[in-house]
N, C-alpha and C. Protein backbone atom coordinates (compact mmCIF):
# COMPACT_ATOMS: atom_id res chain seq x y z
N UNK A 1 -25.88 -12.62 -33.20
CA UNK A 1 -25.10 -11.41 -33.42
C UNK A 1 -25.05 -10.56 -32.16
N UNK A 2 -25.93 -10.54 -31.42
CA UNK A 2 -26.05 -9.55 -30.31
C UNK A 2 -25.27 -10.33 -29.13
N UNK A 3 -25.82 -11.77 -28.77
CA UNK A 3 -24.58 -12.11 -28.29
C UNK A 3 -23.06 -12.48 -28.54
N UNK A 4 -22.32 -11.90 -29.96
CA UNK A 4 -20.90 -11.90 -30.17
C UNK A 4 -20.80 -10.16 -29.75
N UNK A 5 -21.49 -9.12 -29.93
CA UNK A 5 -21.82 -7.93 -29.19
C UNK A 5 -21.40 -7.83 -27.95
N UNK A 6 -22.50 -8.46 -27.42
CA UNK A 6 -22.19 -8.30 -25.84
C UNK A 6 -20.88 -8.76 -25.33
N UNK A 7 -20.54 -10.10 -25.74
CA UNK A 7 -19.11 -10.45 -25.23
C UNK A 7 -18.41 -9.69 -25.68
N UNK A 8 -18.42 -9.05 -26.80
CA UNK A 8 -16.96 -7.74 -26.93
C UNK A 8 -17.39 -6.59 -26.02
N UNK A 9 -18.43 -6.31 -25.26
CA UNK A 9 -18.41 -4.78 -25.21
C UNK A 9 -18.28 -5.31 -23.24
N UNK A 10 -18.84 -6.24 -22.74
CA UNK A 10 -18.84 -6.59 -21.52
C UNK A 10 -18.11 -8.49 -21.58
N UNK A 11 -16.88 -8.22 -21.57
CA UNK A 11 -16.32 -9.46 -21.10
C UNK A 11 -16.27 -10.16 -19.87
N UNK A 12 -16.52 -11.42 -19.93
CA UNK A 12 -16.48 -11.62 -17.94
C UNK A 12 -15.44 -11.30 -17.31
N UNK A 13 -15.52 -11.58 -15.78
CA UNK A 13 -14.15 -10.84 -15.63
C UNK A 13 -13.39 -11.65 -14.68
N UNK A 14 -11.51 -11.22 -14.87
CA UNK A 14 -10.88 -11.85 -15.25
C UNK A 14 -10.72 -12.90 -13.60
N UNK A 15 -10.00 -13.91 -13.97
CA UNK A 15 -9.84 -14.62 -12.60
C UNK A 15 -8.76 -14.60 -12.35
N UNK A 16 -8.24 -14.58 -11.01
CA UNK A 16 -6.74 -14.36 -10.87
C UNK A 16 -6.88 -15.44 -9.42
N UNK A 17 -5.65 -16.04 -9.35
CA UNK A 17 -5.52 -17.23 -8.39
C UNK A 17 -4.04 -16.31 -7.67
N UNK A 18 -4.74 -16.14 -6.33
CA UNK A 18 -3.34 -15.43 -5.13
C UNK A 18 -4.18 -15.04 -4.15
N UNK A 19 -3.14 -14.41 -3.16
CA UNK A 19 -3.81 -13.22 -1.97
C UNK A 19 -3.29 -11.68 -2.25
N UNK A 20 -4.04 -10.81 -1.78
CA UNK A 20 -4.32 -9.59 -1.36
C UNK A 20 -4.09 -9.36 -0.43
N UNK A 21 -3.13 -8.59 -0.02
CA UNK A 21 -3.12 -8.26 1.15
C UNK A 21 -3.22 -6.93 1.13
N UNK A 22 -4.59 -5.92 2.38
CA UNK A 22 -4.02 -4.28 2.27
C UNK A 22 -3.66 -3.91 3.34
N UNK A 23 -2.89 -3.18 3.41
CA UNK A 23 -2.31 -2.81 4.63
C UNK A 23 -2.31 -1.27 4.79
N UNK A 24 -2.64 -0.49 5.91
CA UNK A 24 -2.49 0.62 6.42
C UNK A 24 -1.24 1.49 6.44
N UNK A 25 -0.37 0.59 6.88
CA UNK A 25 0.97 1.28 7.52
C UNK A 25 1.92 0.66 6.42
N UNK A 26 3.13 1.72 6.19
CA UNK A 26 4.21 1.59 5.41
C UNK A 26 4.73 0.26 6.00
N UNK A 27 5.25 0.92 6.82
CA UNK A 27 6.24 -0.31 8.03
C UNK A 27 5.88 -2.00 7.84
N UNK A 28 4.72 -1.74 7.93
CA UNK A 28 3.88 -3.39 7.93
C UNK A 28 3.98 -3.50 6.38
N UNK A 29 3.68 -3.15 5.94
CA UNK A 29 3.64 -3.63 4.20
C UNK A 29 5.35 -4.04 4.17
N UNK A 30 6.50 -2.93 3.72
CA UNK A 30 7.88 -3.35 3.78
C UNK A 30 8.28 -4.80 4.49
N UNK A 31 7.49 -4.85 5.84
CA UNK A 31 7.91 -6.11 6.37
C UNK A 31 7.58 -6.87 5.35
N UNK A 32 6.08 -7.31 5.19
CA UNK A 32 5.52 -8.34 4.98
C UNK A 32 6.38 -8.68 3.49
N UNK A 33 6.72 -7.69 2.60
CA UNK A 33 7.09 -7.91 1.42
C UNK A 33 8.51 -8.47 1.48
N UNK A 34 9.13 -7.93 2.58
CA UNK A 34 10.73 -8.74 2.88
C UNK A 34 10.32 -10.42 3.72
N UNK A 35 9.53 -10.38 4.28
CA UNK A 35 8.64 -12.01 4.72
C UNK A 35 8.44 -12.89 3.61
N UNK A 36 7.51 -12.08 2.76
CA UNK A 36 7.48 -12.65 1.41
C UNK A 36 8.50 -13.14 0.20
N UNK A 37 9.17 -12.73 -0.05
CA UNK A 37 10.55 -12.55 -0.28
C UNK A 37 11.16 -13.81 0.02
N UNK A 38 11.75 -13.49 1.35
CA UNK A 38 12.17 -14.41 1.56
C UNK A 38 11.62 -16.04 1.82
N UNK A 39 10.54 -15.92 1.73
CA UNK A 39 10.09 -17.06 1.89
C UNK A 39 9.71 -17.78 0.25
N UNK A 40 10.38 -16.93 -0.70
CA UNK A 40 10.27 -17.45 -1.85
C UNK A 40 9.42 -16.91 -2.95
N UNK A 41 8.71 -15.83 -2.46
CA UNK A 41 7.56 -15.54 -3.55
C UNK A 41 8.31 -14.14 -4.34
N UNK A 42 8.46 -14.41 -5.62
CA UNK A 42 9.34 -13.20 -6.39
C UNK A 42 8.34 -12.32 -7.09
N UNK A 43 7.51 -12.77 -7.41
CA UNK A 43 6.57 -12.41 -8.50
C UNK A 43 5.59 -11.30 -7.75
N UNK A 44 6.27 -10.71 -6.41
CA UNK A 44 4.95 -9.75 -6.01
C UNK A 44 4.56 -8.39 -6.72
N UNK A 45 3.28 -7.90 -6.61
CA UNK A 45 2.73 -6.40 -7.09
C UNK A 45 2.57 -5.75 -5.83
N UNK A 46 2.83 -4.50 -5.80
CA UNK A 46 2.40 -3.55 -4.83
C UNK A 46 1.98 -2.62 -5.54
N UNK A 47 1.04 -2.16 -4.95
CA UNK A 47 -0.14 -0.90 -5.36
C UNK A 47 0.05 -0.06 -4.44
N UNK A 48 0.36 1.39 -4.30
CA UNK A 48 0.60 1.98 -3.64
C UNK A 48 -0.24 3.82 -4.19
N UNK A 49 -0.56 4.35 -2.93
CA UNK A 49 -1.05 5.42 -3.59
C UNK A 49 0.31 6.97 -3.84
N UNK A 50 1.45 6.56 -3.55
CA UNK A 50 2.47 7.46 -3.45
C UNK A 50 3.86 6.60 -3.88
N UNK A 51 4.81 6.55 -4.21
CA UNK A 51 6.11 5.65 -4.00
C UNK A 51 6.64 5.52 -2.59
N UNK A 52 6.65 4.72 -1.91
CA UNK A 52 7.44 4.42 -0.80
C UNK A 52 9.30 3.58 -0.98
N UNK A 53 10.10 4.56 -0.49
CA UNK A 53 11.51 4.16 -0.88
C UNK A 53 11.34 2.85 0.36
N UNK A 54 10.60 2.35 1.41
CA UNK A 54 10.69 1.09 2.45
C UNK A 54 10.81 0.05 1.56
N UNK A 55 9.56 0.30 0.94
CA UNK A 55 8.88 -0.73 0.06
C UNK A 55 9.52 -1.21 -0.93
N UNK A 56 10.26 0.34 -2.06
CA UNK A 56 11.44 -0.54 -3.08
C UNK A 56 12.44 -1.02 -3.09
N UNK A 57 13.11 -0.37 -1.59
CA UNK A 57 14.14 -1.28 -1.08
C UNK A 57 13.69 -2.91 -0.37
N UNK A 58 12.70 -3.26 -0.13
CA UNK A 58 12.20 -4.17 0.13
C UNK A 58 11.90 -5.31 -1.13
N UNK A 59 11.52 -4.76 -2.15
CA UNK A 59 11.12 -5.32 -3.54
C UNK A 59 12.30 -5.61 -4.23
N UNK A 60 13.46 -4.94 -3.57
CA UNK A 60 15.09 -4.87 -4.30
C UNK A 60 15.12 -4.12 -5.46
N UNK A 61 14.33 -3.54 -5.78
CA UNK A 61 14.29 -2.99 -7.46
C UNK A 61 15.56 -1.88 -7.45
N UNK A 62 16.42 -2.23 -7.98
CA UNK A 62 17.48 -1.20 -8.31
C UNK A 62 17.09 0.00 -9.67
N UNK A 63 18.26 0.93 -9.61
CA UNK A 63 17.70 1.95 -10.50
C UNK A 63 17.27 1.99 -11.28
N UNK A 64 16.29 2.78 -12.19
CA UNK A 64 15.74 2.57 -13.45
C UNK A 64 16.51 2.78 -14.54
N UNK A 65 15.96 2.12 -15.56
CA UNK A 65 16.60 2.08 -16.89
C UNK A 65 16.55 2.83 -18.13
N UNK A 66 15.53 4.08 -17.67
CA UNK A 66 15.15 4.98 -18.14
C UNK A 66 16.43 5.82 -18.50
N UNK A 67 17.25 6.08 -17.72
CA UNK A 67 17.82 7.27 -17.63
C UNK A 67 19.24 6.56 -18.84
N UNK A 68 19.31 5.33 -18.66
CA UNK A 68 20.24 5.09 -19.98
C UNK A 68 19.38 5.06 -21.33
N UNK A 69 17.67 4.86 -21.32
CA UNK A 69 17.43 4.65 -22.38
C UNK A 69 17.35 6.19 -23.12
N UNK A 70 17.56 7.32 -22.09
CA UNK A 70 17.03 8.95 -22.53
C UNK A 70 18.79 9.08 -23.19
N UNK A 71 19.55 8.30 -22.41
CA UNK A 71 21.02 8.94 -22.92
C UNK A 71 21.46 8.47 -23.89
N UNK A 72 21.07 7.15 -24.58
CA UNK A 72 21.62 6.45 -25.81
C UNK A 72 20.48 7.04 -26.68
N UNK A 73 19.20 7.85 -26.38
CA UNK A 73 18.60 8.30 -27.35
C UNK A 73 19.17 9.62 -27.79
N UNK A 74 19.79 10.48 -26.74
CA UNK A 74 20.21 11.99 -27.05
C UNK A 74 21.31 11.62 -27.80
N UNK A 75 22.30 10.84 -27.06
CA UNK A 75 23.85 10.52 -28.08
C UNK A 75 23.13 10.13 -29.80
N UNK A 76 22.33 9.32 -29.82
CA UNK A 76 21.84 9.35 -31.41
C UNK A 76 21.25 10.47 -31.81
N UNK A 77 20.52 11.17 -31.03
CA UNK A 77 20.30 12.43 -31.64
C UNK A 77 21.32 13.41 -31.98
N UNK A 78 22.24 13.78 -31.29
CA UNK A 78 23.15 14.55 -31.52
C UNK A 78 24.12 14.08 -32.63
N UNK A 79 24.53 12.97 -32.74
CA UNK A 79 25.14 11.95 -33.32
C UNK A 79 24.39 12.21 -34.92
N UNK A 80 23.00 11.80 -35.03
CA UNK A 80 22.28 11.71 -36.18
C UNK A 80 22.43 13.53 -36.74
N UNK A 81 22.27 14.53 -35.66
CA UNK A 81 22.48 15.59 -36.10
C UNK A 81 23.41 16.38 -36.51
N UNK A 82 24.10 16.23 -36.24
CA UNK A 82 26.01 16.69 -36.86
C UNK A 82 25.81 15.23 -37.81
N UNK A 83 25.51 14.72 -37.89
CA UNK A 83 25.68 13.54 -39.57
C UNK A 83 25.46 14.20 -40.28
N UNK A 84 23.66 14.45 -40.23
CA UNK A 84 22.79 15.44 -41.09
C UNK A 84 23.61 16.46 -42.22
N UNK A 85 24.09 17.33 -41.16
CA UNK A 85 24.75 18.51 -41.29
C UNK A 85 25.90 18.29 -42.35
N UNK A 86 26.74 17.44 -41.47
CA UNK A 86 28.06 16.94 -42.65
C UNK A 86 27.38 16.44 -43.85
N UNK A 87 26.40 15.28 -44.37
CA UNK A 87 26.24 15.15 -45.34
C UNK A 87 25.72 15.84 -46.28
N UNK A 88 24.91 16.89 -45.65
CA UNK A 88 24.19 17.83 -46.52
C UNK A 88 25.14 18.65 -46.83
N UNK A 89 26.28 19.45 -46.49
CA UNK A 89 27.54 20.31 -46.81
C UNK A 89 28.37 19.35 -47.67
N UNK A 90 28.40 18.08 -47.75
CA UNK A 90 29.47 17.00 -48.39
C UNK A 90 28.52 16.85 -49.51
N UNK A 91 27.22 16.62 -49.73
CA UNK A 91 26.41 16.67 -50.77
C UNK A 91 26.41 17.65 -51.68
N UNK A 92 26.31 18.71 -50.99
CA UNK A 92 25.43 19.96 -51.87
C UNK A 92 26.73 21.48 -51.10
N UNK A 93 27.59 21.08 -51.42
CA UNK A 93 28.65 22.29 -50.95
C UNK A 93 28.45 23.64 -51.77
N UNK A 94 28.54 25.19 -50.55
CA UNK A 94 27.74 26.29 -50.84
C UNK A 94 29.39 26.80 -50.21
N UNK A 95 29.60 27.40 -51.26
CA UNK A 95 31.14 27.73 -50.72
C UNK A 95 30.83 29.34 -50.72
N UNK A 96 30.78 30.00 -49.49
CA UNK A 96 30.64 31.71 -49.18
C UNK A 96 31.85 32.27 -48.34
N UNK A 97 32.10 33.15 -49.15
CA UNK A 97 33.01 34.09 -49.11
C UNK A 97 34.66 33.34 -48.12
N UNK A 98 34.52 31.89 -48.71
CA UNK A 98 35.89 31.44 -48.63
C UNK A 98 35.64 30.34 -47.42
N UNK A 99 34.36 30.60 -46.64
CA UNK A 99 34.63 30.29 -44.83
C UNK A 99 34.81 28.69 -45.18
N UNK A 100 35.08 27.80 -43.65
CA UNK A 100 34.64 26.59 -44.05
C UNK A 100 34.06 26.18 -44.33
N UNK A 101 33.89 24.55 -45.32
CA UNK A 101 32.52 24.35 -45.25
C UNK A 101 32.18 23.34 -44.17
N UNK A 102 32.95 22.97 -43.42
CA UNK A 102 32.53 21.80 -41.94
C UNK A 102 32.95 22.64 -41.10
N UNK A 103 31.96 23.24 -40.56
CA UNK A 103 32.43 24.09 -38.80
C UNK A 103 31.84 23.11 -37.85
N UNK A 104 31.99 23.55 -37.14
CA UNK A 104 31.05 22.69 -35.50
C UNK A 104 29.87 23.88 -35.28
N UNK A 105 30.39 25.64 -35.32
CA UNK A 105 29.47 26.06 -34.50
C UNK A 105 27.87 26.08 -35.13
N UNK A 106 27.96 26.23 -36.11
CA UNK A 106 26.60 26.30 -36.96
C UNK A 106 25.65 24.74 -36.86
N UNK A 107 26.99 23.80 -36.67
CA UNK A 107 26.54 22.27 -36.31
C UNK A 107 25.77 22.11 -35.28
N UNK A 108 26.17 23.10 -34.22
CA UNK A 108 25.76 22.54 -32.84
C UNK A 108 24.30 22.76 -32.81
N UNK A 109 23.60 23.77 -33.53
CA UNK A 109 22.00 24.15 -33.11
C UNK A 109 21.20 22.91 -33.42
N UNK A 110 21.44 22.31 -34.82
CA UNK A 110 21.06 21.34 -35.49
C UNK A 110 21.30 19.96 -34.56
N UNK A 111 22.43 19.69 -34.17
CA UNK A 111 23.07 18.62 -32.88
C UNK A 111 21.34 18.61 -32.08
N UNK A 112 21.74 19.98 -31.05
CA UNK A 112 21.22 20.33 -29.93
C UNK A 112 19.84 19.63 -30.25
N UNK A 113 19.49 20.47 -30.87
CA UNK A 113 17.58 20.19 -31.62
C UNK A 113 17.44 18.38 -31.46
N UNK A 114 18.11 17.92 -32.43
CA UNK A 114 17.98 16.68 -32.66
C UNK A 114 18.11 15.66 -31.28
N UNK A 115 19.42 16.22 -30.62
CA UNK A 115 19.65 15.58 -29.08
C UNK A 115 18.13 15.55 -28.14
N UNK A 116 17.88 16.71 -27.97
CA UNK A 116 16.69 17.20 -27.15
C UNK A 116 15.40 16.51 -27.56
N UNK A 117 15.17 16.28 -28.96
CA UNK A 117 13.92 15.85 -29.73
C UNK A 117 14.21 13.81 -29.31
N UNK A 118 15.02 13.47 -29.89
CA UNK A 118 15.43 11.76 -29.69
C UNK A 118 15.45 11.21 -28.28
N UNK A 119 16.26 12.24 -27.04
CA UNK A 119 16.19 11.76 -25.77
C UNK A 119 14.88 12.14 -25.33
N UNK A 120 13.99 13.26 -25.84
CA UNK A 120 12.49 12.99 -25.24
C UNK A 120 11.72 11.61 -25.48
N UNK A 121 11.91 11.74 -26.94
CA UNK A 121 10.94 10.42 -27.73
C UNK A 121 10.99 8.95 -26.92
N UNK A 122 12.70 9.03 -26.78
CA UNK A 122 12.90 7.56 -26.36
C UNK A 122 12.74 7.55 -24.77
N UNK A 123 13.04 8.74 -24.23
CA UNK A 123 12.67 8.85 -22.50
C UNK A 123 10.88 8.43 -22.95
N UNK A 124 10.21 8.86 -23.56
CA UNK A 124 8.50 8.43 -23.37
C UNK A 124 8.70 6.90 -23.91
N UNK A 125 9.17 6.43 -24.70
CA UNK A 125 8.94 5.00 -25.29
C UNK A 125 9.69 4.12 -24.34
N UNK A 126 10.54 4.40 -23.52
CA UNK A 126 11.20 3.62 -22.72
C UNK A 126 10.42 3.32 -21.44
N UNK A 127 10.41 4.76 -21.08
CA UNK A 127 9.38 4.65 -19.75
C UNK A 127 8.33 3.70 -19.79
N UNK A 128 7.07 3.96 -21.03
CA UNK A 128 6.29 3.09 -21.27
C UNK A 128 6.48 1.74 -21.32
N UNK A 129 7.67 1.38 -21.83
CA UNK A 129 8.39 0.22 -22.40
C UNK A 129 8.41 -0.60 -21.25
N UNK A 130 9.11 0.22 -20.05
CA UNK A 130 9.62 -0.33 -19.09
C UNK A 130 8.25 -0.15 -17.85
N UNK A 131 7.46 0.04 -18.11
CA UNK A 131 6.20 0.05 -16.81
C UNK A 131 4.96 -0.38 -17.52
N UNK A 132 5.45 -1.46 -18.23
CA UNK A 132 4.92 -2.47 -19.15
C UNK A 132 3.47 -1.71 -19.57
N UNK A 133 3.18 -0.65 -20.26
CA UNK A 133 2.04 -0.07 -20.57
C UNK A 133 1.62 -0.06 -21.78
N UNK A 134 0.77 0.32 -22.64
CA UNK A 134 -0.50 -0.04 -22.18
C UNK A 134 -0.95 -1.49 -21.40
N UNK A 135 -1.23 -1.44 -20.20
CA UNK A 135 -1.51 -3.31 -20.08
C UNK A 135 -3.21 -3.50 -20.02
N UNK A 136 -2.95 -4.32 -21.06
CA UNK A 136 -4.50 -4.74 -21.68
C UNK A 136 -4.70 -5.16 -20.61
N UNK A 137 -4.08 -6.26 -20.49
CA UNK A 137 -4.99 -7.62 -19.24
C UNK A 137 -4.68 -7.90 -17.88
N UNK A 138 -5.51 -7.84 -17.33
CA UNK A 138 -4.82 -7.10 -15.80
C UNK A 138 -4.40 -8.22 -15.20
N UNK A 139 -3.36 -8.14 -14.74
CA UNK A 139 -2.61 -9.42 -14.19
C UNK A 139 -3.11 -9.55 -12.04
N UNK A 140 -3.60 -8.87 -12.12
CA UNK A 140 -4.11 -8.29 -10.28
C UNK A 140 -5.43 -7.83 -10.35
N UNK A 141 -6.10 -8.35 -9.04
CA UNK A 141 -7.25 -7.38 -8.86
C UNK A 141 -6.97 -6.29 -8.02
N UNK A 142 -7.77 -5.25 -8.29
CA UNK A 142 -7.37 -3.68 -7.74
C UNK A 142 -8.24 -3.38 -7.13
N UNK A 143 -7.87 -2.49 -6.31
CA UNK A 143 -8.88 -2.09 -5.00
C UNK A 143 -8.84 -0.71 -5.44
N UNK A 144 -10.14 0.16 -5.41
CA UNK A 144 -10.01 1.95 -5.62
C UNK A 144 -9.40 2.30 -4.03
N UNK A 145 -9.26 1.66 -3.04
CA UNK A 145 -8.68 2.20 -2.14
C UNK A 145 -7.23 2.30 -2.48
N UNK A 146 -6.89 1.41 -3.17
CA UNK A 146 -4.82 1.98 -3.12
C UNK A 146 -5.08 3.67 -4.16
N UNK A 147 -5.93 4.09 -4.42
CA UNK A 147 -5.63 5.23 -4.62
C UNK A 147 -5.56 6.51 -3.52
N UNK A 148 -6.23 5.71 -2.59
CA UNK A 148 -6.12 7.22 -1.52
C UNK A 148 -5.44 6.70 0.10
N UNK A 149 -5.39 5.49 0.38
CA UNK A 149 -4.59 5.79 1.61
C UNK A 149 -4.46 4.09 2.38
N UNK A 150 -4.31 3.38 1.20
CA UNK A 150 -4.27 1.98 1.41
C UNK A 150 -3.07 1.38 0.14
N UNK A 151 -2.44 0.53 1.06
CA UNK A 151 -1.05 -0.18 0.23
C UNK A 151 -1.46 -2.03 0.04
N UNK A 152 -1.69 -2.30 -1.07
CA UNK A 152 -2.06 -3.58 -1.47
C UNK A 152 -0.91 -4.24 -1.61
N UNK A 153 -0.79 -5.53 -1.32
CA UNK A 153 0.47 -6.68 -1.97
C UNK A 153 -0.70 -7.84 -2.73
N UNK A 154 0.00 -7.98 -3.97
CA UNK A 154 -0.86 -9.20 -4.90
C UNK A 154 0.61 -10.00 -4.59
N UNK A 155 -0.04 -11.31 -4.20
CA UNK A 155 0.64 -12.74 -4.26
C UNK A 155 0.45 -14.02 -5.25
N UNK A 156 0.77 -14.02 -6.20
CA UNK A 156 -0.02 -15.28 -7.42
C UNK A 156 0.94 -16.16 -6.86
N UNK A 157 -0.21 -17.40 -6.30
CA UNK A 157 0.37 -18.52 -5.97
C UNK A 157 -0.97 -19.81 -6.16
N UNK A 158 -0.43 -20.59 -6.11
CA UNK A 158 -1.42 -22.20 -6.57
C UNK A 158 -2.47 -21.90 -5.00
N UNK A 159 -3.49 -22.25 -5.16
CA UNK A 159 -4.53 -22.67 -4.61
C UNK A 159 -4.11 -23.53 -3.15
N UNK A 160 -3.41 -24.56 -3.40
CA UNK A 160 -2.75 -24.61 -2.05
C UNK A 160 -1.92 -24.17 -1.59
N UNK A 161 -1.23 -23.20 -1.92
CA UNK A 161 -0.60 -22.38 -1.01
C UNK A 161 -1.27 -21.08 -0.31
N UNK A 162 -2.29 -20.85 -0.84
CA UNK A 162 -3.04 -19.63 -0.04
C UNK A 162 -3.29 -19.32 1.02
N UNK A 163 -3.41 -20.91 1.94
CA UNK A 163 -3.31 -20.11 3.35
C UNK A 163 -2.32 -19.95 4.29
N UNK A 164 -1.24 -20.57 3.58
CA UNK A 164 0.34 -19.88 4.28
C UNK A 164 0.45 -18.42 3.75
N UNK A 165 0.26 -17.95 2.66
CA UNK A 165 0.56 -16.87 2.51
C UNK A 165 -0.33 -15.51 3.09
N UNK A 166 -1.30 -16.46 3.24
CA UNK A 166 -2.37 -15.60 4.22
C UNK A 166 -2.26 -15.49 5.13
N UNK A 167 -1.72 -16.24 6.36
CA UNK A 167 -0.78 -16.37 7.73
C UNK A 167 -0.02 -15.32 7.85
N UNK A 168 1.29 -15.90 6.51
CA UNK A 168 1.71 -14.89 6.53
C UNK A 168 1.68 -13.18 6.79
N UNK A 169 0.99 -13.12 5.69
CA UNK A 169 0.39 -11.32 5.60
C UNK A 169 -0.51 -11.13 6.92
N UNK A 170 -1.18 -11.37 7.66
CA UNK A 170 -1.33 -11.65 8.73
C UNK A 170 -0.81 -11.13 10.05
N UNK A 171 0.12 -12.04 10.22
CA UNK A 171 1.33 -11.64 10.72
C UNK A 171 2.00 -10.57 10.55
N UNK A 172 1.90 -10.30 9.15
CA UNK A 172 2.89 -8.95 9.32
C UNK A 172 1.79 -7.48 9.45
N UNK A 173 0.99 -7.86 9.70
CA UNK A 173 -0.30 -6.56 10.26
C UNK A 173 -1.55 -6.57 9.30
N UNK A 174 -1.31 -6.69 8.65
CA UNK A 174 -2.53 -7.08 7.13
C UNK A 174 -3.83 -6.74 7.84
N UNK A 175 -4.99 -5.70 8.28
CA UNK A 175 -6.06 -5.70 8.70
C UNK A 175 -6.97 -6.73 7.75
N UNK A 176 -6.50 -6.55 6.68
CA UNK A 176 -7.75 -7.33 5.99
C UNK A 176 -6.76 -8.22 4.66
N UNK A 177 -7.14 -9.29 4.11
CA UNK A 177 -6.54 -10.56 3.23
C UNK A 177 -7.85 -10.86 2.44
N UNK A 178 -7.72 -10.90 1.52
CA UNK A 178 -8.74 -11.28 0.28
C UNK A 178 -7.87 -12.73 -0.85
N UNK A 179 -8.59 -13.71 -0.35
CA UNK A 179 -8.10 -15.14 -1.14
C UNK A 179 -9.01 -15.53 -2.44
N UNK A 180 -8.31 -15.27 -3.16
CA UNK A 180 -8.53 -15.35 -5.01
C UNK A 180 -8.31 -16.80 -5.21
N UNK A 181 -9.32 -17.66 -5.42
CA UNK A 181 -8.33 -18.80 -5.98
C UNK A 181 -9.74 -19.48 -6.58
């Protein structure tokens, strides 16, 4: 019993087959990742302690997808909220002192609310969605230095390829290469 314990509370830890590369300088990282790149490796991670625009233009990552997932959430909110509205007046009609009973302006607070509430929800579930989070199982090993002034590249590649890619990074300034395999 104590050892099914221990393996849940301290699991071994995990193995990952690639190189590491950390690098100092923006410049040298961007290279190495357009080196990389092109030489075929798609699957890279960069760890960075800030966003560097070198680097995501280097990685190719085009715009995020956030900003359509916040806008098809507000259009349903607003959308769901003027529904609301109409069906509850088409349901349960309160006829005062003659006015209409479908306006827009009394619609719009109810709209608004609902817009504002749906494009938050889905801006947080998307974001998450899309920066694959919570991630249980760490696909990279991490260095506490990419938090303060060091830029990592993870390379997952087979065992024989490790020391081309280590050349590689190398070459493109890499002070230091750490081979996982």
């Amino acid at each position: 019993m104590m050892g099914l314990l221990q393996k849940l509370l301290m699991p071994p830890p995990p193995k990952f087959f690639g190189v590491m590369g950390i690098f100092y300088y923006v410049d040298d990282a961007a290279k190495a990742v357009t080196a990389l790149r092109q030489a075929g490796h798609k699957d890279l991670q960069v760890f960075s302690p800030v966003p560097h625009h070198e680097i995501e233009q280097a990685l190719e990552q085009g715009p995020s997808l956030v900003r359509w997932v916040t806008f098809v959430g507000g259009f349903l909110g607003c959308t769901g909220g003027f529904a609301l509205c109409w069906y509850s007046i088409s349901s349960w009609p309160l006829v005062i002192g003659g006015k209409e009973l479908i306006s827009v302006p009394p619609f719009t607070i109810l709209g608004y609310e609902s817009m504002i509430l749906l494009a938050g929800l889905s801006n947080l579930l998307g974001m998450l969605a899309l920066a694959r989070l919570p991630q249980i199982r760490a696909t990279a090993p991490y260095d506490p230095r990419f938090q303060e002034d060091r830029i990592g590249i993870w390379v997952p590649c087979a065992p024989d390829a490790t020391a081309k890619v280590e050349q590689m990074m190398k070459g493109q300034g890499a002070p230091e290469v750490q081979v996982h395999a």
